[in-house]
C-alpha atoms as a PDB file:
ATOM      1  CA  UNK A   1      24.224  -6.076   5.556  1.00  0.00           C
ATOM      2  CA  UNK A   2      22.221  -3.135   4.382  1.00  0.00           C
ATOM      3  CA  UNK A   3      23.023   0.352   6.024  1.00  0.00           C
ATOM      4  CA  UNK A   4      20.565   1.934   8.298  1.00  0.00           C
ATOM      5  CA  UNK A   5      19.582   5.392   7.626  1.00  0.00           C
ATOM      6  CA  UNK A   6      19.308   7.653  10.289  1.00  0.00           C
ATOM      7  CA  UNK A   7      16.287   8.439  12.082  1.00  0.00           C
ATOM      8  CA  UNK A   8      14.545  11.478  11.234  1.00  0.00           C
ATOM      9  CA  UNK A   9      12.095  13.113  13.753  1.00  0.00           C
ATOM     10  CA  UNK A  10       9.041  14.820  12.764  1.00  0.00           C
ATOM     11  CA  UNK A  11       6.422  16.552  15.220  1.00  0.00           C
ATOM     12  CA  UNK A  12       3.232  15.464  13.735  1.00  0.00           C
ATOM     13  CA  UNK A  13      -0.526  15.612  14.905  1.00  0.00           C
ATOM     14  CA  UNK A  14      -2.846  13.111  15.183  1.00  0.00           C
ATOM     15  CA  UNK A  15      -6.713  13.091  14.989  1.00  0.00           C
ATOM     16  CA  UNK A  16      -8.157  11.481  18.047  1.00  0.00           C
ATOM     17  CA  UNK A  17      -9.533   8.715  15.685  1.00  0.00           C
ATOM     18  CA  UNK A  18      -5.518   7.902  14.855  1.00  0.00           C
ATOM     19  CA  UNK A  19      -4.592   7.998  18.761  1.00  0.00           C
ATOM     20  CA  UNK A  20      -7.677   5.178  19.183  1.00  0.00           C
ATOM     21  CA  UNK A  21      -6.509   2.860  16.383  1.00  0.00           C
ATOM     22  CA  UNK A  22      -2.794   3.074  17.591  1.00  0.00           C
ATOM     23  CA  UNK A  23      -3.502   2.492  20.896  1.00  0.00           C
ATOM     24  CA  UNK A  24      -5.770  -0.574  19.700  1.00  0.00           C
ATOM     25  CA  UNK A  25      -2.998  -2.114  17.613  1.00  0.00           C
ATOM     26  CA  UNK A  26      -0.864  -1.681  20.863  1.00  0.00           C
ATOM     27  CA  UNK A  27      -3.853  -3.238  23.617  1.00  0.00           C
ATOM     28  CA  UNK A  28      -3.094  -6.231  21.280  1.00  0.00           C
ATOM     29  CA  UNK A  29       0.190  -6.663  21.874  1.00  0.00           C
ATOM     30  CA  UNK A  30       1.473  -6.994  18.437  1.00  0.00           C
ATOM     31  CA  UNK A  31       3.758  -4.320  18.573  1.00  0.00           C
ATOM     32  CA  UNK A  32       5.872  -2.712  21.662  1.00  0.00           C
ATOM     33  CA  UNK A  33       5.830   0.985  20.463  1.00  0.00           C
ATOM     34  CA  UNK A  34       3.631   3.677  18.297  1.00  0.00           C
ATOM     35  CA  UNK A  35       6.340   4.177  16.553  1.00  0.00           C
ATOM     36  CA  UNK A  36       5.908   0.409  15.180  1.00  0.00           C
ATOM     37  CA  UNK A  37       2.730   0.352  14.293  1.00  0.00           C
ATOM     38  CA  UNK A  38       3.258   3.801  12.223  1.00  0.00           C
ATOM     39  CA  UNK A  39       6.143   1.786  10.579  1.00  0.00           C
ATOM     40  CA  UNK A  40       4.069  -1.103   9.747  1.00  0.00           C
ATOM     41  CA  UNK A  41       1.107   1.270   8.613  1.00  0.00           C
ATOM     42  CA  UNK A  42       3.217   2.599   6.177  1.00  0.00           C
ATOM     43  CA  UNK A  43       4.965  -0.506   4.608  1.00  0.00           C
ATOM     44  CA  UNK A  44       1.559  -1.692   4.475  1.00  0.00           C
ATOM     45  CA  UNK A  45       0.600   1.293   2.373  1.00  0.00           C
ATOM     46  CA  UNK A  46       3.576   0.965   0.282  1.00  0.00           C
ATOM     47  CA  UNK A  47       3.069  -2.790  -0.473  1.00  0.00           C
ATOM     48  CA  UNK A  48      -1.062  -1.829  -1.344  1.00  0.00           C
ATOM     49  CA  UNK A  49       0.084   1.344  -3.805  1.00  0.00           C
ATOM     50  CA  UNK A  50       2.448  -1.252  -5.060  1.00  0.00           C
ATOM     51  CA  UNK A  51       0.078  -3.783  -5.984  1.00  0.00           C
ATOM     52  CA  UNK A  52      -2.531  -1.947  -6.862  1.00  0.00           C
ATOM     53  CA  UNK A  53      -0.622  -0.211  -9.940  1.00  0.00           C
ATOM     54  CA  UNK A  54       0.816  -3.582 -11.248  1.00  0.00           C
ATOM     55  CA  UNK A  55      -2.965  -4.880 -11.266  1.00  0.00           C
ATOM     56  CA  UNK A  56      -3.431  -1.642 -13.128  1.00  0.00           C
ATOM     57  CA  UNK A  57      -0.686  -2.123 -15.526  1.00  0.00           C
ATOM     58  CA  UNK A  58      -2.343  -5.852 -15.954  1.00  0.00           C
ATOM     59  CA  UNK A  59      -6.116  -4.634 -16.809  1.00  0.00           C
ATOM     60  CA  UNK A  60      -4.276  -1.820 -19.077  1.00  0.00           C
ATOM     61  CA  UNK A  61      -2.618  -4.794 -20.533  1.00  0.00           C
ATOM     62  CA  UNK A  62      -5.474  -7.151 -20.990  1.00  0.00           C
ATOM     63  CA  UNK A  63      -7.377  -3.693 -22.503  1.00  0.00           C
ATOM     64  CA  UNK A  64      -4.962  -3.257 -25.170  1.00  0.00           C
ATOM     65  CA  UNK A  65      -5.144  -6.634 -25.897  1.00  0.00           C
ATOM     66  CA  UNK A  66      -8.487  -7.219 -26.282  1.00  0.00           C
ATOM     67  CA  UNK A  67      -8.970  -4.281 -27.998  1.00  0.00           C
ATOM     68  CA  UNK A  68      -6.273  -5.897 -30.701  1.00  0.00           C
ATOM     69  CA  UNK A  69      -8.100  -8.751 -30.969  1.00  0.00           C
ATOM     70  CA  UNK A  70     -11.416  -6.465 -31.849  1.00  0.00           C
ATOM     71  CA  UNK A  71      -9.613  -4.601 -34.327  1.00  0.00           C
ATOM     72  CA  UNK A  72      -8.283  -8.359 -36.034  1.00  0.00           C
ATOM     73  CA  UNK A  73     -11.950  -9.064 -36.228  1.00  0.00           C
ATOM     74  CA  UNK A  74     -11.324 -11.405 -33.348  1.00  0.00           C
ATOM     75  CA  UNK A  75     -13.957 -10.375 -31.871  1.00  0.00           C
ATOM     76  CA  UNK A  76     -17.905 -12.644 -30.486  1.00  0.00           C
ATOM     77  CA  UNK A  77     -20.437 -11.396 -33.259  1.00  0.00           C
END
């Protein structure tokens, strides 16, 4: 069983825009709290940044391959 950290409270603002699309998630009944849908906004987030820079590190990858294979004279004349 993993320890919980303790909860840290921060005052923050939100555009009128952010108020709407919280309130939406909650009209939908998905989650019980703001507070839950900012948590799930942000593991979202994390999870996208995540899988975004391993499909970077993949094209870098495939790059440095291909560019191998053009140096090898592997290359489609």
């Amino acid at each position: 069983m993993s320890a919980r950290l303790p909860e840290i409270f921060m005052n923050i603002a939100l555009s009128p825009e952010q108020v709407k699309l919280i309130e939406a998630q909650l009209a939908l009944g998905q989650f019980s709290s703001p507070e839950e849908v900012i948590t799930k906004a942000l593991q979202t987030l994390t999870q996208t940044r995540q899988h975004y820079w391993e499909w970077v590190e993949e094209v870098r990858s495939s790059v440095e391959e291909a560019e191998a294979e053009l140096s090898r004279g592997e290359g489609i004349p």
